[in-house]
C-alpha atoms as a PDB file:
ATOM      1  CA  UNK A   1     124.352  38.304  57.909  1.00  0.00           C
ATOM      2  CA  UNK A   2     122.139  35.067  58.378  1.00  0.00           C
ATOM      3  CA  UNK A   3     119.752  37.188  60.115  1.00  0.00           C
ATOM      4  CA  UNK A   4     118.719  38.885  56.446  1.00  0.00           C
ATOM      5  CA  UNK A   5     118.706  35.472  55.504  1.00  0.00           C
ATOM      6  CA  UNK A   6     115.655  34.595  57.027  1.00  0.00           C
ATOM      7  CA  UNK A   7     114.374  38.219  57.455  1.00  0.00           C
ATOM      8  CA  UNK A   8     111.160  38.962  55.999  1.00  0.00           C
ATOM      9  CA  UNK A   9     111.320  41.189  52.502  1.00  0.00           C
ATOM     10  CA  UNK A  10     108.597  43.915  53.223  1.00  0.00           C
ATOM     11  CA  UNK A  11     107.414  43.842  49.271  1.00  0.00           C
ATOM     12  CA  UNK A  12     107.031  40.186  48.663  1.00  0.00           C
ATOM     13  CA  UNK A  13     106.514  38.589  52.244  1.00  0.00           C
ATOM     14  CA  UNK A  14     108.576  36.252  51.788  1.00  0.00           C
ATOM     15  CA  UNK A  15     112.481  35.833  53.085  1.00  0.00           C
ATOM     16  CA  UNK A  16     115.501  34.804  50.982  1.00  0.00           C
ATOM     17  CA  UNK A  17     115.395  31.739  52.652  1.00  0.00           C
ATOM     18  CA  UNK A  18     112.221  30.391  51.580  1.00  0.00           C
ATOM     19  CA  UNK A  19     112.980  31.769  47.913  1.00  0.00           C
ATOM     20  CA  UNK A  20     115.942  29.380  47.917  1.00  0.00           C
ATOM     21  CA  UNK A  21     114.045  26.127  49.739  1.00  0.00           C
ATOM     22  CA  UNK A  22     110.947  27.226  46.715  1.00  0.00           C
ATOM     23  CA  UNK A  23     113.789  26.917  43.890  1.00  0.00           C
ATOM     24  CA  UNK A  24     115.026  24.220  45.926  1.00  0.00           C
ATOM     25  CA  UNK A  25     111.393  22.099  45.784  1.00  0.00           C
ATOM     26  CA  UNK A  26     111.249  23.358  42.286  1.00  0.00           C
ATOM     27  CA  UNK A  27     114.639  21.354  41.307  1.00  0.00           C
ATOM     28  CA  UNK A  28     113.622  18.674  42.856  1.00  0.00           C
ATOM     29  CA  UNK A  29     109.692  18.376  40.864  1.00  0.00           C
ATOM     30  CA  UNK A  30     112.316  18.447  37.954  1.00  0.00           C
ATOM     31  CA  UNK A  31     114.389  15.900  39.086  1.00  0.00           C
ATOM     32  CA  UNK A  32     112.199  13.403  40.287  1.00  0.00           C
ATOM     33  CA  UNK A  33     108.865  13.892  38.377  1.00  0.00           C
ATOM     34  CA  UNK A  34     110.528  14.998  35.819  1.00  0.00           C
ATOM     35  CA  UNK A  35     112.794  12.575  35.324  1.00  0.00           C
ATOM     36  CA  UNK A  36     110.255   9.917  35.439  1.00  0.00           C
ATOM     37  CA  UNK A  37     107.630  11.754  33.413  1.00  0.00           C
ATOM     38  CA  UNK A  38     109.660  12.167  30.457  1.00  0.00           C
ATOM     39  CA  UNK A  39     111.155   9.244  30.594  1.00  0.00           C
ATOM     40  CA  UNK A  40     107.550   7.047  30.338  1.00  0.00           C
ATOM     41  CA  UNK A  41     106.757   9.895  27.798  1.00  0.00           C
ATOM     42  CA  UNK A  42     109.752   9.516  25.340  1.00  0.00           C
ATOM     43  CA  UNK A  43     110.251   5.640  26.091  1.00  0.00           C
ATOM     44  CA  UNK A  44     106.242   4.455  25.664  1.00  0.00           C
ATOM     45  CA  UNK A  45     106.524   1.958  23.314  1.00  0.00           C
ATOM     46  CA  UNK A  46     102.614   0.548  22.913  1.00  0.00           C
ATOM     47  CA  UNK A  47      99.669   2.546  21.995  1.00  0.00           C
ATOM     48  CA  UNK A  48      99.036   4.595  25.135  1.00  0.00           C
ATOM     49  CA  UNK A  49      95.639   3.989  27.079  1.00  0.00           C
ATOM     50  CA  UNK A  50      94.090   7.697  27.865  1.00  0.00           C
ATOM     51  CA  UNK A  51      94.358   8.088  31.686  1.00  0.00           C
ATOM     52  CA  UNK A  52      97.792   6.800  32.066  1.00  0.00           C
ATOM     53  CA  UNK A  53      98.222   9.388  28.887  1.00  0.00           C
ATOM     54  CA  UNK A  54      96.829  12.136  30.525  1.00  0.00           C
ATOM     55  CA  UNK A  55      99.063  11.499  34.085  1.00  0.00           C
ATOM     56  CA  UNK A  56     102.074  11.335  32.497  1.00  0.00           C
ATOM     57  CA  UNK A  57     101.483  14.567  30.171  1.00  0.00           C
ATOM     58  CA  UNK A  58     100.018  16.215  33.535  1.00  0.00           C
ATOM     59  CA  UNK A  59     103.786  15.227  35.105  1.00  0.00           C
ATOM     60  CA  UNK A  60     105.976  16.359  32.078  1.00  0.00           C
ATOM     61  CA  UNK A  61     103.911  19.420  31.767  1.00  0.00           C
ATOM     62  CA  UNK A  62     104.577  19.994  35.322  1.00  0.00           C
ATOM     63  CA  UNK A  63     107.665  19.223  35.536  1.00  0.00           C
ATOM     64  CA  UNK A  64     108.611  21.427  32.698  1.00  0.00           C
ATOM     65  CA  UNK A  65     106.682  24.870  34.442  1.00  0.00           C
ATOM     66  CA  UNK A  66     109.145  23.797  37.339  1.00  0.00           C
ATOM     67  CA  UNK A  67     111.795  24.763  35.292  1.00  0.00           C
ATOM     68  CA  UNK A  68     109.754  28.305  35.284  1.00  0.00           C
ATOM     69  CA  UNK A  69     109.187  28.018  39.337  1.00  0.00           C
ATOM     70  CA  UNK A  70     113.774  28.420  40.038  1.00  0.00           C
ATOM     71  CA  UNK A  71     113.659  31.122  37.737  1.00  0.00           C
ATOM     72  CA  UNK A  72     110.646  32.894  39.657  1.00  0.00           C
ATOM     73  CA  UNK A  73     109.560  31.228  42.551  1.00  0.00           C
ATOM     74  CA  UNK A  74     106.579  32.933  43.922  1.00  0.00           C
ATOM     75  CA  UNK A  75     105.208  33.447  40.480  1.00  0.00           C
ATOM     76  CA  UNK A  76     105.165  29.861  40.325  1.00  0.00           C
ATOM     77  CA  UNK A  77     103.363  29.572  43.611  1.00  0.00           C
ATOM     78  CA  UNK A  78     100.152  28.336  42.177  1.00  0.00           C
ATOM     79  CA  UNK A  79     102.296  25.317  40.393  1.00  0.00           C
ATOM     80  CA  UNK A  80     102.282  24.074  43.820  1.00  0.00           C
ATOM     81  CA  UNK A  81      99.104  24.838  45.023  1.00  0.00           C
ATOM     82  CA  UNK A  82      97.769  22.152  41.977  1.00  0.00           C
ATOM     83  CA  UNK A  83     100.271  19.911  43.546  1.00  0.00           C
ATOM     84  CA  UNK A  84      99.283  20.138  47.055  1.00  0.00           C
ATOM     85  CA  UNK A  85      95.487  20.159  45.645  1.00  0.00           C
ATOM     86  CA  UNK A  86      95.526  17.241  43.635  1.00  0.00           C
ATOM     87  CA  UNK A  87      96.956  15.192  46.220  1.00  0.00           C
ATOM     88  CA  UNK A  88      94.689  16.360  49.122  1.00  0.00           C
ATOM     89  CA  UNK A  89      91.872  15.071  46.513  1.00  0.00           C
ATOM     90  CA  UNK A  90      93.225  11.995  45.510  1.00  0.00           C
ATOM     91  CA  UNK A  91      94.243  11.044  49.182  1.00  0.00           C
ATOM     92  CA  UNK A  92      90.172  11.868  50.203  1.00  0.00           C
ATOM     93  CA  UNK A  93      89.240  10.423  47.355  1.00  0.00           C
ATOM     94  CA  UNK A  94      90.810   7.523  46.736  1.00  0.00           C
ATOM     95  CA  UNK A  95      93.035   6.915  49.731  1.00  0.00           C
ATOM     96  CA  UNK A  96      90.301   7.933  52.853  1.00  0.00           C
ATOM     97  CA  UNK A  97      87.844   5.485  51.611  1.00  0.00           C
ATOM     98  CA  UNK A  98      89.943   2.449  51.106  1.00  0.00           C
ATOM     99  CA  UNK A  99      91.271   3.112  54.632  1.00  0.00           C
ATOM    100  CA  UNK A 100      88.037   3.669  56.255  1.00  0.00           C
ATOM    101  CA  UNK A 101      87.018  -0.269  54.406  1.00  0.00           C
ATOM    102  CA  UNK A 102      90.260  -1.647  56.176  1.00  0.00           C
ATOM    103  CA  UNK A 103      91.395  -2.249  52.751  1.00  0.00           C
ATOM    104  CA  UNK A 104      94.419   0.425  52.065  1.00  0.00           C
ATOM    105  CA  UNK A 105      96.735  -2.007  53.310  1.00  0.00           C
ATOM    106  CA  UNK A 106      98.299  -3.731  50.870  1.00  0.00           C
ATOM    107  CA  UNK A 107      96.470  -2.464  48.313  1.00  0.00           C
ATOM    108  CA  UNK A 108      97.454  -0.734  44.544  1.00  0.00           C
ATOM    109  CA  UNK A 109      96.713   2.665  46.540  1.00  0.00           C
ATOM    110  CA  UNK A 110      98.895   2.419  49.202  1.00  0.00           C
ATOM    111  CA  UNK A 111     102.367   3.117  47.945  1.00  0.00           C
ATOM    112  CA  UNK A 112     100.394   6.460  46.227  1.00  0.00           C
ATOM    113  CA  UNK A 113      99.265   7.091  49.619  1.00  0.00           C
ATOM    114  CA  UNK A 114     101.957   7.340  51.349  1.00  0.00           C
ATOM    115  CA  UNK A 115     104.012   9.341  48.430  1.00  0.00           C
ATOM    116  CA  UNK A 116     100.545  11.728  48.344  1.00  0.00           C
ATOM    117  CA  UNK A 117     100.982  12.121  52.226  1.00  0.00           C
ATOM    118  CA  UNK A 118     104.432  12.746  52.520  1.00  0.00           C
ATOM    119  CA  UNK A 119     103.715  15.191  49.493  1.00  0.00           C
ATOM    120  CA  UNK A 120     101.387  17.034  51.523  1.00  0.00           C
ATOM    121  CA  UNK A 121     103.329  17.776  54.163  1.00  0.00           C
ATOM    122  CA  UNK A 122     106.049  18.957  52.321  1.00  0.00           C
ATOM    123  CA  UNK A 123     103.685  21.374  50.319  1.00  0.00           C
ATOM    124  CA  UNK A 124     102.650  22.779  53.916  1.00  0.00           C
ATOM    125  CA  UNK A 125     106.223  22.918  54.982  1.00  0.00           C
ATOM    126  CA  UNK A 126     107.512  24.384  51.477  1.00  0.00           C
ATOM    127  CA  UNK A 127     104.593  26.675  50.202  1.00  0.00           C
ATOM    128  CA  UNK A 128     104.897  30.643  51.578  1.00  0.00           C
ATOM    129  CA  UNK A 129     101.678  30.549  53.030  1.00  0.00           C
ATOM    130  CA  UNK A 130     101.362  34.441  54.147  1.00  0.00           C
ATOM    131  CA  UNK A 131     102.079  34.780  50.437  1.00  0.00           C
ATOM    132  CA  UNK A 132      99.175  32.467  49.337  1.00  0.00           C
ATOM    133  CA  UNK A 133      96.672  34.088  51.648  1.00  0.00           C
ATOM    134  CA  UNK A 134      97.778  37.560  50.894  1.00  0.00           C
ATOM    135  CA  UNK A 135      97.968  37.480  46.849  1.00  0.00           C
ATOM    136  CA  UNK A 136      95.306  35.190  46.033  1.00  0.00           C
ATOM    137  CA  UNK A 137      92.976  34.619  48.743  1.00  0.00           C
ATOM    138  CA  UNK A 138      92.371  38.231  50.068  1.00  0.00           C
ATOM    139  CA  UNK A 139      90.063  40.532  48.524  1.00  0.00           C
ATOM    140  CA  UNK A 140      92.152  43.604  47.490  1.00  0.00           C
ATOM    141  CA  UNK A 141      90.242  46.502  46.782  1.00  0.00           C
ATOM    142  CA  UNK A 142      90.838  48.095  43.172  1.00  0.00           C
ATOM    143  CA  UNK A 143      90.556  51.736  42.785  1.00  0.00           C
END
């Protein structure tokens, strides 16, 4: 019985068990970003300023597709491939260079930094892989 739980489903590539961690990770983008996000979003009470603006819409928005990713969570996949992307370039980015100057320590950046690593690692940990490779990096031939 917990052996088809972690089996491998010949169509999709992917086992039960890392459908359930995927709705899992999805829940918790709702919960946590979410939560946040919307709050900022229906709280705000000053004119906003347009980069915060457009973080906290990115979040909501995000959030809200998570709701999307429990109810079909390889569909979803690429969701999390923006998350795991935006962080990898914000922590080369922003993070890489600060840390290279000594300065990341103690700095605005480095509570982000951490959150955007520990991110990272849970995308690698969290995102079917095989999946990611086979459906949208591969070159399938069409007939």
């Amino acid at each position: 019985m917990m052996n088809a739980f972690f089996k491998v489903d010949r169509t999709t590539g992917v086992s039960k068990f890392r459908f359930w961690l995927l709705r899992i990770f999805y829940a918790m983008i709702i919960v946590l970003l979410g939560f946040e996000a919307w709050t900022e979003v229906f709280t705000h009470k000053e004119m906003w300023q347009p980069l915060p603006a457009v973080a906290y819409s990115f979040w909501a928005a995000f959030s809200f597709l998570a709701i999307l990713g429990i109810l079909h969570p390889l569909k979803m996949v690429p969701l999390l491939l923006v998350q795991f992307f935006y962080k990898l370039i914000w922590l080369i980015i922003v993070a890489y260079p600060l840390w290279v100057e000594s300065k990341l320590a103690g700095s605005a950046a480095h509570g982000l930094t951490e959150a955007n690593a520990v991110g990272i690692i849970i995308d690698l940990l969290v995102i079917p892989w095989p999946h990611v490779f086979k459906e949208y990096v591969s070159i399938k031939k069409k007939i």
